[in-house]
C-alpha atoms as a PDB file:
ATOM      1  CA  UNK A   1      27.059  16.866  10.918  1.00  0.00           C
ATOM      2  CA  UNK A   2      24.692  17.209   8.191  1.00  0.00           C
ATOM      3  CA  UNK A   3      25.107  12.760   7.596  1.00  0.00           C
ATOM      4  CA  UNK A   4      23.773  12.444  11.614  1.00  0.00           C
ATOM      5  CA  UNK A   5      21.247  14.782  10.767  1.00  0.00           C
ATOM      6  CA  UNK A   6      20.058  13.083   7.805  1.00  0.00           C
ATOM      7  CA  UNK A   7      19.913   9.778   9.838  1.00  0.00           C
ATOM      8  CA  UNK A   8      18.136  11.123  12.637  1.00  0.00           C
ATOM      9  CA  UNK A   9      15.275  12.368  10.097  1.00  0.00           C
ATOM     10  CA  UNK A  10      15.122   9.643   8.381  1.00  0.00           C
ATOM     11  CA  UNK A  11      15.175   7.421  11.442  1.00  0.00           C
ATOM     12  CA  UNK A  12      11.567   9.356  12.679  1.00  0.00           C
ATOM     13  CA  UNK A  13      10.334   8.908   9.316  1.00  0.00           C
ATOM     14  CA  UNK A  14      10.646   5.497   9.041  1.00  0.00           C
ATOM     15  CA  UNK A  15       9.290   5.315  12.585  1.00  0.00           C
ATOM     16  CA  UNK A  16       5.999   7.311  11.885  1.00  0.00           C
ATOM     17  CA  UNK A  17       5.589   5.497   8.808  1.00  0.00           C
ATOM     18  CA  UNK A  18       5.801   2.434  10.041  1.00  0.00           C
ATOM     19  CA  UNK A  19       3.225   3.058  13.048  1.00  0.00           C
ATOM     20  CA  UNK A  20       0.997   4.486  10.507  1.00  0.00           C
ATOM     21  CA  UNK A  21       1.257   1.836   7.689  1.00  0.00           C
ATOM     22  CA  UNK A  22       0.692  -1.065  10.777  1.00  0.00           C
ATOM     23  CA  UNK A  23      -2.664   0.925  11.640  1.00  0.00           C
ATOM     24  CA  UNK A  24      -1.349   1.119  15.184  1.00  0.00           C
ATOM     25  CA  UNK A  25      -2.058   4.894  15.104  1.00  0.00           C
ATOM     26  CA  UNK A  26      -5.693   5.733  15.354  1.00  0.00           C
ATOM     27  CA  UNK A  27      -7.958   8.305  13.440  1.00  0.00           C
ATOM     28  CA  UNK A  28      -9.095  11.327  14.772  1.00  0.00           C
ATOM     29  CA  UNK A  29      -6.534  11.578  17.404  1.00  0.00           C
ATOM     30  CA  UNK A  30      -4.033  14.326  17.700  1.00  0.00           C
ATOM     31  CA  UNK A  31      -0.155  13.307  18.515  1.00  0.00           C
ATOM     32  CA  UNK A  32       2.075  15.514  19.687  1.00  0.00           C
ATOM     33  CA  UNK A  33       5.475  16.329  18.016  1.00  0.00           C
ATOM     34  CA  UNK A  34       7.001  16.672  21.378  1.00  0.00           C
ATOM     35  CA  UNK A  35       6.250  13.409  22.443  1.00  0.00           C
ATOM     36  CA  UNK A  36       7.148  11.732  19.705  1.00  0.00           C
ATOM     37  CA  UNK A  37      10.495  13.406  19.641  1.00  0.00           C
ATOM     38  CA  UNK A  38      10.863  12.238  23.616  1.00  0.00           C
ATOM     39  CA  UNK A  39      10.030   8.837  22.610  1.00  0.00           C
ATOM     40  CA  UNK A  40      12.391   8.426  19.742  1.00  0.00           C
ATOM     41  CA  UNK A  41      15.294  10.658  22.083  1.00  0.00           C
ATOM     42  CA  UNK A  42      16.672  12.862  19.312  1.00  0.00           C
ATOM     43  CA  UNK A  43      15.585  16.495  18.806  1.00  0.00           C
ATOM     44  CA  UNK A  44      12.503  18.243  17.539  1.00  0.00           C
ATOM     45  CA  UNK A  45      14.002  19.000  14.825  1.00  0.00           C
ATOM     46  CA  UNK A  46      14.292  16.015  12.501  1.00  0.00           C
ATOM     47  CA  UNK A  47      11.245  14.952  13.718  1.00  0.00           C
ATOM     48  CA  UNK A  48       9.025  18.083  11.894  1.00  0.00           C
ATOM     49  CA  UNK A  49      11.169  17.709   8.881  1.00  0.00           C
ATOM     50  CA  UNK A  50       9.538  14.035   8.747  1.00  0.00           C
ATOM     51  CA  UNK A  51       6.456  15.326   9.595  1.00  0.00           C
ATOM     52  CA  UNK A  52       6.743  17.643   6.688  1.00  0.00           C
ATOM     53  CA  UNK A  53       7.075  14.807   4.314  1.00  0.00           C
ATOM     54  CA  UNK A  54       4.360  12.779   5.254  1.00  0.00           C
ATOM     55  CA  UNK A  55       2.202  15.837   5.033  1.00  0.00           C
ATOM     56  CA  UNK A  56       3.289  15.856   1.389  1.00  0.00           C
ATOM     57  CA  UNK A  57       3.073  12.029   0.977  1.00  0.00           C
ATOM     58  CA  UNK A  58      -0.598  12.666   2.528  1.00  0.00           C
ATOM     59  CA  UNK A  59      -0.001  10.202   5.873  1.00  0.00           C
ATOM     60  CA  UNK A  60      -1.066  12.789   8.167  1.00  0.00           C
ATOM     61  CA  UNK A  61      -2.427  16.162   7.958  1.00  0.00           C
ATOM     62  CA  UNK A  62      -0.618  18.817  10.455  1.00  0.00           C
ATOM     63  CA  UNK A  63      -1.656  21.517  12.741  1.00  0.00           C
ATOM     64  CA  UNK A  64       0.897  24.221  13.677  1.00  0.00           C
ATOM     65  CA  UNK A  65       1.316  24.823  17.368  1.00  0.00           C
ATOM     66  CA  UNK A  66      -1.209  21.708  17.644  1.00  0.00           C
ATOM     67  CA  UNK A  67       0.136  18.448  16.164  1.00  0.00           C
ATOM     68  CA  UNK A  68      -1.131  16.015  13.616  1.00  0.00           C
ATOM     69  CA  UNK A  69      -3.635  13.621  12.925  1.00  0.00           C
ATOM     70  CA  UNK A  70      -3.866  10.720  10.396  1.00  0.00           C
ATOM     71  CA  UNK A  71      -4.735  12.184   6.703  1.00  0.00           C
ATOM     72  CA  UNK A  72      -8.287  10.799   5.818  1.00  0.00           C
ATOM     73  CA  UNK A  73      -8.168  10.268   1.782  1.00  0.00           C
ATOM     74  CA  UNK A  74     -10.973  11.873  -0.290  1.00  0.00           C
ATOM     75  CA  UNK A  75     -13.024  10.979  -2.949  1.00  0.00           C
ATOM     76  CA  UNK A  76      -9.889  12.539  -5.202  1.00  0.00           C
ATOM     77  CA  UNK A  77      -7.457  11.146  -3.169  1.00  0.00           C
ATOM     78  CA  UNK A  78      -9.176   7.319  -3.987  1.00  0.00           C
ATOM     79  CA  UNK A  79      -9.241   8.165  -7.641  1.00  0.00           C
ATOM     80  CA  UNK A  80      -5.745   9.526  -8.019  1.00  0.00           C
ATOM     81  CA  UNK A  81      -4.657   6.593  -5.532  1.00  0.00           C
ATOM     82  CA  UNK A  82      -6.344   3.804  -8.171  1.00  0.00           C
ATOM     83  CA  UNK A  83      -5.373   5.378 -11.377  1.00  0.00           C
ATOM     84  CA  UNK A  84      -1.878   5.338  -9.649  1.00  0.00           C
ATOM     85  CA  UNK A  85      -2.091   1.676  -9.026  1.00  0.00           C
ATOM     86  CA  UNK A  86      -2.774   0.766 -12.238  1.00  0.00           C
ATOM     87  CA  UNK A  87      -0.296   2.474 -14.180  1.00  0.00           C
ATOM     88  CA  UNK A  88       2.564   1.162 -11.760  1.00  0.00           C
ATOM     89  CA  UNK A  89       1.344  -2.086 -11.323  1.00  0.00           C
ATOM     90  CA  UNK A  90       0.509  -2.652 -14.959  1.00  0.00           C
ATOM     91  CA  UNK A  91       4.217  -1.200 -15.742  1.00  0.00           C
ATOM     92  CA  UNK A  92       5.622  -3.409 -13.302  1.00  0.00           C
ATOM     93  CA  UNK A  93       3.560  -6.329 -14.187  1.00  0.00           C
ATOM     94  CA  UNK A  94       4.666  -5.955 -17.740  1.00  0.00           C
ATOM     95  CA  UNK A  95       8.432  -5.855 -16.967  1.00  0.00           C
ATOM     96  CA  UNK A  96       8.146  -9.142 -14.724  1.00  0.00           C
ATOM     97  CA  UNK A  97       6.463 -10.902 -17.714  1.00  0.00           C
ATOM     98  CA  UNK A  98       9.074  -9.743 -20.047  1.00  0.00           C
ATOM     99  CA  UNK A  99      11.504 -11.697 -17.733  1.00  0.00           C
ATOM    100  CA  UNK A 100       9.432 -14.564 -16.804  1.00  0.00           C
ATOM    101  CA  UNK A 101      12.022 -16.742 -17.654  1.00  0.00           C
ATOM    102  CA  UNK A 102      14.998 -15.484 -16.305  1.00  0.00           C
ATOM    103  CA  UNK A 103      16.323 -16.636 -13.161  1.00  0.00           C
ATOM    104  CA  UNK A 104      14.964 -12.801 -11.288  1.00  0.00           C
ATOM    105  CA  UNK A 105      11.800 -13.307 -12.716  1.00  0.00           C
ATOM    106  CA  UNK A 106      11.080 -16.842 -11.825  1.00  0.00           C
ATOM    107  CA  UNK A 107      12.172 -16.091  -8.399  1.00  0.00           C
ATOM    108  CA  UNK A 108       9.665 -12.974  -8.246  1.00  0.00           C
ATOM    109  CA  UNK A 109       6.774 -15.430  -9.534  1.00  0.00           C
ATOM    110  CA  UNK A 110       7.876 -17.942  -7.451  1.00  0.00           C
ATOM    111  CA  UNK A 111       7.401 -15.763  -4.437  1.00  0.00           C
ATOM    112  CA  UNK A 112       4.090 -14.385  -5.585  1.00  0.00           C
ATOM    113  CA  UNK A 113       2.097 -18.245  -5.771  1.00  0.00           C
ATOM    114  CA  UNK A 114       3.512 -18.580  -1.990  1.00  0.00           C
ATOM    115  CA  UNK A 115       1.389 -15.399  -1.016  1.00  0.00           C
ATOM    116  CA  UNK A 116      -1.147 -16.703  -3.428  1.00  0.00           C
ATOM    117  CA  UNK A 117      -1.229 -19.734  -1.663  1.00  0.00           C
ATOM    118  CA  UNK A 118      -1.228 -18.795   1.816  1.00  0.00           C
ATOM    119  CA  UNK A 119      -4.086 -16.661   0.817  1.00  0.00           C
ATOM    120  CA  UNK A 120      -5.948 -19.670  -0.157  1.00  0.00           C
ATOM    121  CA  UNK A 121      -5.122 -21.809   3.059  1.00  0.00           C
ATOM    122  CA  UNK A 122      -5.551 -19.176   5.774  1.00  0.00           C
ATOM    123  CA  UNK A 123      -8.550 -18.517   7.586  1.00  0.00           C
ATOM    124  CA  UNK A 124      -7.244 -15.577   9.272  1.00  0.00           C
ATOM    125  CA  UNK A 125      -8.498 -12.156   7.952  1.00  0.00           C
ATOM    126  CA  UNK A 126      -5.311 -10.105   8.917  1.00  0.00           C
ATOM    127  CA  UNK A 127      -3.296 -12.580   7.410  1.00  0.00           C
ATOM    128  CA  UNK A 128      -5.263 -13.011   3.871  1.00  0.00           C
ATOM    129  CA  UNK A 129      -4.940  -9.005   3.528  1.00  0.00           C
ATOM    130  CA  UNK A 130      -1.258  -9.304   4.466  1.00  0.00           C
ATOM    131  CA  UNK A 131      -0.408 -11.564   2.235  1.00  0.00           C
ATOM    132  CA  UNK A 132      -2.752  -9.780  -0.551  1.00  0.00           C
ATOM    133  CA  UNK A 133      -0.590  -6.087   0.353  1.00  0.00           C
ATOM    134  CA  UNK A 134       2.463  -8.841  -0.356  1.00  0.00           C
ATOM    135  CA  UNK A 135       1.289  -9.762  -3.400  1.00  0.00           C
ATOM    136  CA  UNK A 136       0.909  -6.611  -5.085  1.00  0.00           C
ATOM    137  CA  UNK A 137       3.818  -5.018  -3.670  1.00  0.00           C
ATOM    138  CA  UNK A 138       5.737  -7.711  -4.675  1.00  0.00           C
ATOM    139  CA  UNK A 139       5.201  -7.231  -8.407  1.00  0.00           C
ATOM    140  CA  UNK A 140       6.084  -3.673  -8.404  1.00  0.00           C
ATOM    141  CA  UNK A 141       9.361  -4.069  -6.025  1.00  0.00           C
ATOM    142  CA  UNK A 142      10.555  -6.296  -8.495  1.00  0.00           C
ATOM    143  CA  UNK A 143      12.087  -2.797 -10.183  1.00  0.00           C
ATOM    144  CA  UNK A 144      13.766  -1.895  -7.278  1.00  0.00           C
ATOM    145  CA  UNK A 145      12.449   1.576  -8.002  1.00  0.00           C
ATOM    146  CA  UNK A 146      12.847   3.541  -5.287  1.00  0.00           C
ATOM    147  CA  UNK A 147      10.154   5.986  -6.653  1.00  0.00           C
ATOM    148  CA  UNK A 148       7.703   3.542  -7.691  1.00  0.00           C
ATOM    149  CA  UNK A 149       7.872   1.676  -3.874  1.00  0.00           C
ATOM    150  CA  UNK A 150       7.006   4.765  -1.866  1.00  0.00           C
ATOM    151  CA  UNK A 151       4.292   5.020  -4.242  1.00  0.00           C
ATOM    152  CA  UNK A 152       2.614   1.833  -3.438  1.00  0.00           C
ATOM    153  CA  UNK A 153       3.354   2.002   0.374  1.00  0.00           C
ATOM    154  CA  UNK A 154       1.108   5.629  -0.330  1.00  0.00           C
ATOM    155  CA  UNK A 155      -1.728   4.260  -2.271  1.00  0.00           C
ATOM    156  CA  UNK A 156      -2.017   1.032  -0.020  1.00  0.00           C
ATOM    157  CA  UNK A 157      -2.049   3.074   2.986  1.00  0.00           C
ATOM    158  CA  UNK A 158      -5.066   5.253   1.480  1.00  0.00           C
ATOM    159  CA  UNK A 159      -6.934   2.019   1.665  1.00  0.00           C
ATOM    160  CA  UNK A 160      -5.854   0.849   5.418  1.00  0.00           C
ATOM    161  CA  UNK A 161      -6.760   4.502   6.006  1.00  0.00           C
ATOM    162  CA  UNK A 162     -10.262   4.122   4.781  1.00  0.00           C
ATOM    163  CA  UNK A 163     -11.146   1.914   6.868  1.00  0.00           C
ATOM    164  CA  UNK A 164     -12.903  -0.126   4.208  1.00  0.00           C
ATOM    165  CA  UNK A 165     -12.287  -4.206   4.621  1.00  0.00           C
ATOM    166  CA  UNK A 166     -13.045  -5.611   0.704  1.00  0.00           C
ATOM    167  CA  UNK A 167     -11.834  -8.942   2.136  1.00  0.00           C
ATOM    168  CA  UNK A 168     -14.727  -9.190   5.256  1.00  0.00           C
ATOM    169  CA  UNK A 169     -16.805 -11.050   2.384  1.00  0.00           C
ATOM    170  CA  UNK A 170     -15.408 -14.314   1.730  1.00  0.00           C
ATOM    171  CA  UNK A 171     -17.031 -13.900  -1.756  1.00  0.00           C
ATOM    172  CA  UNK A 172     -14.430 -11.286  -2.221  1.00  0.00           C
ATOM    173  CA  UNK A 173     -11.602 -13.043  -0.994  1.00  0.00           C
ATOM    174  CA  UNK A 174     -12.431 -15.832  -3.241  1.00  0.00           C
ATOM    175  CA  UNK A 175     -12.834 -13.730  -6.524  1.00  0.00           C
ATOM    176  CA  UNK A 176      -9.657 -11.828  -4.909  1.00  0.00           C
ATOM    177  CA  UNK A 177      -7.666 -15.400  -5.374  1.00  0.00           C
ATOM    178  CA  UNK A 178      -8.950 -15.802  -8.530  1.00  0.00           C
ATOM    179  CA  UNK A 179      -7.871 -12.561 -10.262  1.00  0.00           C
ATOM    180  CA  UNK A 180      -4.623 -13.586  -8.623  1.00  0.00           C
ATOM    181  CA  UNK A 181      -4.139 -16.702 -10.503  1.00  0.00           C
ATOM    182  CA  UNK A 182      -5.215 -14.558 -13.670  1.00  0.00           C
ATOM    183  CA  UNK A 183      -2.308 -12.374 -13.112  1.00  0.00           C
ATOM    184  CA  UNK A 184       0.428 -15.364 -12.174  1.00  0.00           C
ATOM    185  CA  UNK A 185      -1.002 -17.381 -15.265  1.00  0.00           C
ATOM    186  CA  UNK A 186      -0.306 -14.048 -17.482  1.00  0.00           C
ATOM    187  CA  UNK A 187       2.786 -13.340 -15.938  1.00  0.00           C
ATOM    188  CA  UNK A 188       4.085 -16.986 -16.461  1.00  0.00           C
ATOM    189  CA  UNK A 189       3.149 -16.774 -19.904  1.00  0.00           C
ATOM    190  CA  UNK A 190       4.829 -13.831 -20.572  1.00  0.00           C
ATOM    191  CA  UNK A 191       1.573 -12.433 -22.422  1.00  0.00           C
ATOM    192  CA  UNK A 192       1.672  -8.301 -22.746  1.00  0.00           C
ATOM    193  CA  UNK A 193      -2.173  -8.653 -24.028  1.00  0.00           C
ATOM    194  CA  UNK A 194      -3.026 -11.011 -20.748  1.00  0.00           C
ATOM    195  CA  UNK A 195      -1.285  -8.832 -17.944  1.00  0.00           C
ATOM    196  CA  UNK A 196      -2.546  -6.055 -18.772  1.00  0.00           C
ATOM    197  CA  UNK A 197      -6.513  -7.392 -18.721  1.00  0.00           C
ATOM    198  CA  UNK A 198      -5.980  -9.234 -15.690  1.00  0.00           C
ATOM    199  CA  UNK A 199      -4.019  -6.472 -13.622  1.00  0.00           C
ATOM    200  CA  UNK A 200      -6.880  -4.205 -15.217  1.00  0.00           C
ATOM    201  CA  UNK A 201      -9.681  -6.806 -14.155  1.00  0.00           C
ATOM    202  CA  UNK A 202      -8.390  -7.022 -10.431  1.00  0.00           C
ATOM    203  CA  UNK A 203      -8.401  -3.329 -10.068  1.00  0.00           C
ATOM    204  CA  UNK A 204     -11.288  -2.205 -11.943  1.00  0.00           C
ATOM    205  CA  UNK A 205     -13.412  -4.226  -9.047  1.00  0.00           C
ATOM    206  CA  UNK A 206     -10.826  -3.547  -6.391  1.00  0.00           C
ATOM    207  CA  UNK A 207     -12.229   0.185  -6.836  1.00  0.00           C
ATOM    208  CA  UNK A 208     -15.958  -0.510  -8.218  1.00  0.00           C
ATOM    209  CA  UNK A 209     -16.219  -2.758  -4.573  1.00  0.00           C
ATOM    210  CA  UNK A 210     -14.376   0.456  -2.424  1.00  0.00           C
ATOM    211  CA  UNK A 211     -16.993   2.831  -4.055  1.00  0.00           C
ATOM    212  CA  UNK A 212     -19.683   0.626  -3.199  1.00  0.00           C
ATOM    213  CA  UNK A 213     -18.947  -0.216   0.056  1.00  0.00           C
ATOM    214  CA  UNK A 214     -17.993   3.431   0.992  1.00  0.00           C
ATOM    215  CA  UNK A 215     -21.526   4.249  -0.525  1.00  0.00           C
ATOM    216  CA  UNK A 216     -23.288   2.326   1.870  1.00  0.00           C
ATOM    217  CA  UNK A 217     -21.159   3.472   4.515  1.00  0.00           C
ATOM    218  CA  UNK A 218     -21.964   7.009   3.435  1.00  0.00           C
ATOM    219  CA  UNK A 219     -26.030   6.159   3.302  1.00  0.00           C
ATOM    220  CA  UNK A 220     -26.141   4.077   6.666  1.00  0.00           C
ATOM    221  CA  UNK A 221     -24.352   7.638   9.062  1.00  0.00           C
END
C-alpha cells in the first residue's frame, strides 16, 4: 500500500537525517545504499527515494552505482544558508515578540532563558553548542511551520558540516551569551525595532567569525 510505502520512506529519512544532523556520519566516506537498506530491513526502494531528498535538501551528495557521501557546503551554500537564517529567524523572532505576553509566548521565552542559562553554567563544549542549536531553533519552532523547521535543521547542519567550532573560543561563547540576552530582553519587551537589531547583531558576527575562521583554515592547508 502506497500509506506503508510512505512510512517506510519516511522512516529512512528520518534515520539518515538524524545520523547526519548528530555528526555520527563522517566526511569523505562513501555509504552504501545497500547497507543501509540491510540495516534499516525494508527495501531499496524507499531508501533512494530518501536519498533523493537529501540530495535536494543538500545533506549528502550521491553517486549512481557508487553511493553517497556527506554534502560539503560552499562558499554559496554559507551565504544562501545565513541570509536564510536571518529572514526566518528575524520572522520568527518578530511573531514571538508580538505574543510575548500571551500564555504560548511566555512559555516559548520561558524555555529559551533555560537554554540561555545552561549555556552560561556549563563547561562542556558539546553541551554549550547544544543548547545554542536549542536556542535558535526554538524561536523559529514556535510557528509550528513545517516549512520553516526543515529549513533550520538545513542551515544548522551546513554549519556542523563545516566543521568550523565558533564556540572553541570562550571569548565567543561569552559574546554568544550576550547577544542572547539581547534577543530575550527584545523579545520580552515586545520591541519590533529591538529584535530585529539584536537577531541581526548575533548573525552578522555568527557569519563575519565563520568567514574568518574558514579563512585561516583556507591559508594554514
Amino acid at each position: 500500500m502506497l500509506s506503508d510505502y510512505k512510512m517506510l520512506q519516511r522512516t529512512a529519512y528520518d534515520y539518515l537525517k538524524g545520523e547526519i544532523l548528530s555528526g555520527r556520519m563522517s566526511e569523505d566516506t562513501i555509504y552504501s545504499e545497500t547497507r543501509i537498506a540491510q540495516s534499516l530491513s525494508i527495501s531499496r526502494t524507499p531508501v533512494r527515494d530518501a536519498l533523493v531528498r537529501l540530495s535536494d535538501e543538500k545533506y549528502i551528495d550521491i553517486f549512481p552505482s557508487r553511493g553517497f557521501i556527506l554534502h560539503k557546503p560552499t562558499e554559496k551554500d554559507l551565504r544562501v544558508a545565513y541570509q536564510t537564517r536571518e529572514a526566518v529567524e528575524t520572522y520568527c523572532a518578530l511573531c514571538l515578540a508580538r505574543h510575548a505576553n500571551e500564555p504560548d509566548g511566555r512559555q516559548r521565552i520561558r524555555e529559551l532563558e533555560g537554554f540561555l542559562r545552561i549555556q552560561k553554567e556549563t563547561a562542556e563544549l558539546a553541551c554549550f553548542r547544544e543548547m545554542d542549536v536549542a536556542f535558535h531553533t526554538g524561536i523559529v519552532r514556535y510557528l509550528e511551520n513545517d516549512t520553516f523547521n526543515v529549513l533550520v535543521d538545513q542551515y544548522m547542519h551546513f554549519f556542523i558540516a563545516m566543521r568550523v567550532d565558533l564556540f572553541q573560543s570562550s571569548h565567543r561563547r561569552l559574546t554568544a551569551t550576550e547577544e542572547h540576552e539581547a534577543i530575550l530582553y527584545a523579545l520580552k519587551q515586545g520591541d519590533p525595532d529591538l529584535v530585529l537589531k539584536s537577531v541581526k547583531l548575533h548573525i552578522d558576527r555568527s557569519l563575519e567569525m565563520v568567514q574568518t575562521e574558514k579563512l585561516q583554515q583556507a591559508e594554514s592547508v
